[in-house]
Protein backbone atom coordinates (compact mmCIF):
# COMPACT_ATOMS: atom_id res chain seq x y z
CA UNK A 1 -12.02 15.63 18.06
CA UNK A 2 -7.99 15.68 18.46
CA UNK A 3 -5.84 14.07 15.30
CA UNK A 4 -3.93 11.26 15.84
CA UNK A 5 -0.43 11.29 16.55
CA UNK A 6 1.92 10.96 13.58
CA UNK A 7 3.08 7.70 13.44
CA UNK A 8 6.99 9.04 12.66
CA UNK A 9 7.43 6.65 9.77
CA UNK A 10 9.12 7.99 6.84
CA UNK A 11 9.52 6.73 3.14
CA UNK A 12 12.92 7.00 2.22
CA UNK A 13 14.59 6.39 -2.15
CA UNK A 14 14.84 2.11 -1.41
CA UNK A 15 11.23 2.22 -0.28
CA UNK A 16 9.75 4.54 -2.95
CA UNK A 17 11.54 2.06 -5.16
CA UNK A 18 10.17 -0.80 -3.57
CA UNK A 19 6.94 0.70 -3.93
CA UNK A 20 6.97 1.46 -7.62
CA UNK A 21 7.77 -1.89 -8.39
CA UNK A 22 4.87 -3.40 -6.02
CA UNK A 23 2.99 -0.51 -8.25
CA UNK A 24 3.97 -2.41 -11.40
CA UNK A 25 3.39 -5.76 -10.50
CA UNK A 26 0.11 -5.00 -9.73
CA UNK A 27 -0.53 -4.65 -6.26
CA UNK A 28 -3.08 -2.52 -5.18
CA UNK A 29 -1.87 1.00 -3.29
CA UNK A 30 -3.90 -0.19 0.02
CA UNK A 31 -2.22 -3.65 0.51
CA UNK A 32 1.53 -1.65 -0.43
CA UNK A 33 1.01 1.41 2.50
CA UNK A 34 0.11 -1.63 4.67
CA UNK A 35 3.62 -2.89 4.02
CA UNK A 36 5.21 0.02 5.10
CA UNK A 37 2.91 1.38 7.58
CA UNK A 38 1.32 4.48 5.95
CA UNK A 39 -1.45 5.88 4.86
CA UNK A 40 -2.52 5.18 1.35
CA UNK A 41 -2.42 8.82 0.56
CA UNK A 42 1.88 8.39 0.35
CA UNK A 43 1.53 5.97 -2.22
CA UNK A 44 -0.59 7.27 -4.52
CA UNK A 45 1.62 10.45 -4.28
CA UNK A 46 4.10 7.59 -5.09
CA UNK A 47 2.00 6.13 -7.93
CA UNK A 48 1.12 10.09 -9.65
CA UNK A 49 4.89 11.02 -9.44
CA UNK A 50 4.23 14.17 -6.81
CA UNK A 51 7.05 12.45 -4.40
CA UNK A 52 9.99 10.17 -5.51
CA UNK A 53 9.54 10.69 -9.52
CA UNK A 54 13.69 10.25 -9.76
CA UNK A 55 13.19 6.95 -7.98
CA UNK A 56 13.18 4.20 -10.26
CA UNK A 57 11.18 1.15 -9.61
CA UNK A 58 12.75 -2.14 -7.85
CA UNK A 59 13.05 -5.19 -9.44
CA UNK A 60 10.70 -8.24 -8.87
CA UNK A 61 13.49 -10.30 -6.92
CA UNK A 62 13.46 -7.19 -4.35
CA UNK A 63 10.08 -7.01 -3.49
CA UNK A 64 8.43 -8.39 -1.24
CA UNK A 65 5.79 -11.23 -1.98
CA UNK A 66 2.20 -9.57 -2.77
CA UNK A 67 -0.39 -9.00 -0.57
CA UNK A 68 -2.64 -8.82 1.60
CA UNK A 69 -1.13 -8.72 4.50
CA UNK A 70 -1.76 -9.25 8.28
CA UNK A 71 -4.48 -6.64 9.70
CA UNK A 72 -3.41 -5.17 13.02
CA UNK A 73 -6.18 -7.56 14.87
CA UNK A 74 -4.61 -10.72 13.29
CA UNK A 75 -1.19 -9.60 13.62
CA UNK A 76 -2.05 -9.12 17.59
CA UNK A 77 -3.97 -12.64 16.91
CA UNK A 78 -0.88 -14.29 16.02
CA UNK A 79 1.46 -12.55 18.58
CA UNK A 80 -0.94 -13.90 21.22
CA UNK A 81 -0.88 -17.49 19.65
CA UNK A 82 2.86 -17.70 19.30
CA UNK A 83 3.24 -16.41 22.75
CA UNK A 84 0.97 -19.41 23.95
CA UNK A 85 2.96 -21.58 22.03
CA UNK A 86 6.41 -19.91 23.49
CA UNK A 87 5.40 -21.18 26.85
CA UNK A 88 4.07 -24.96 26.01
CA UNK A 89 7.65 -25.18 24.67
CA UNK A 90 9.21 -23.74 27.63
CA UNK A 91 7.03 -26.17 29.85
CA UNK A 92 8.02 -29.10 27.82
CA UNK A 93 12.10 -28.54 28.19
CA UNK A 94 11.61 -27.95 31.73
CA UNK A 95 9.49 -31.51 31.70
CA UNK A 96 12.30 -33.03 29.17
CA UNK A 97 15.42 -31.83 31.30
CA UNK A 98 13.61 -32.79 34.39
CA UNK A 99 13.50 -36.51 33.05
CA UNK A 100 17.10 -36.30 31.72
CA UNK A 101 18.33 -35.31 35.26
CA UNK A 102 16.18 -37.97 36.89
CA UNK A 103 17.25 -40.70 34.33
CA UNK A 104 20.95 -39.31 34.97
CA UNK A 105 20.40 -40.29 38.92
CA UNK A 106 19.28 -43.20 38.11
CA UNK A 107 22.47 -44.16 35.87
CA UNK A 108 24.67 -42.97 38.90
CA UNK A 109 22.81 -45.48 41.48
């Protein structure tokens, strides 16, 4: 069986830092590389010190609020929904501009 592609994405200083103070707030390692989009493996060399030890850890106003967060299938769940949404929206301007420009024909008889 082939690997999977690399996904590309990259931890940089701000997000190790980000990540040790998710560490020390409490959050567990799985919901923090679902914030960023890794595998768990990066933050636990994160969490041991093997990668970013000279990064200190973020303060609590910088972080974001605490998991969990969206899975991939309800993240593509609410895409879908707001997308839905998008387009009742759209309909009803059309339907509300479509009465203003009637009602303004009126006014002009």
């Amino acid at each position: 069986m082939a690997r999977a592609e690399a996904s590309g994405i990259r931890l940089n200083n701000q997000d190790a830092a980000i990540a040790k103070g998710m560490i020390a707030r409490g959050d567990r390692q799985h919901d923090i590389a679902a914030w960023f989009g890794v595998n768990g493996g990066r933050i636990g060399e994160i969490s041991s010190g093997a990668k970013f030890s000279h990064v200190s850890a973020a303060s609590e106003d910088q972080l974001p609020p605490p998991g969990p967060y969206l899975s991939g299938r309800s993240a593509h769940k609410a895409v879908a929904a707001l997308e839905q949404a998008k387009a009742a929206l759209e309909d009803a301007l059309a339907n509300i501009e479509e009465g203003l420009s009637s009602a303004h024909e009126y006014d002009q008889e």
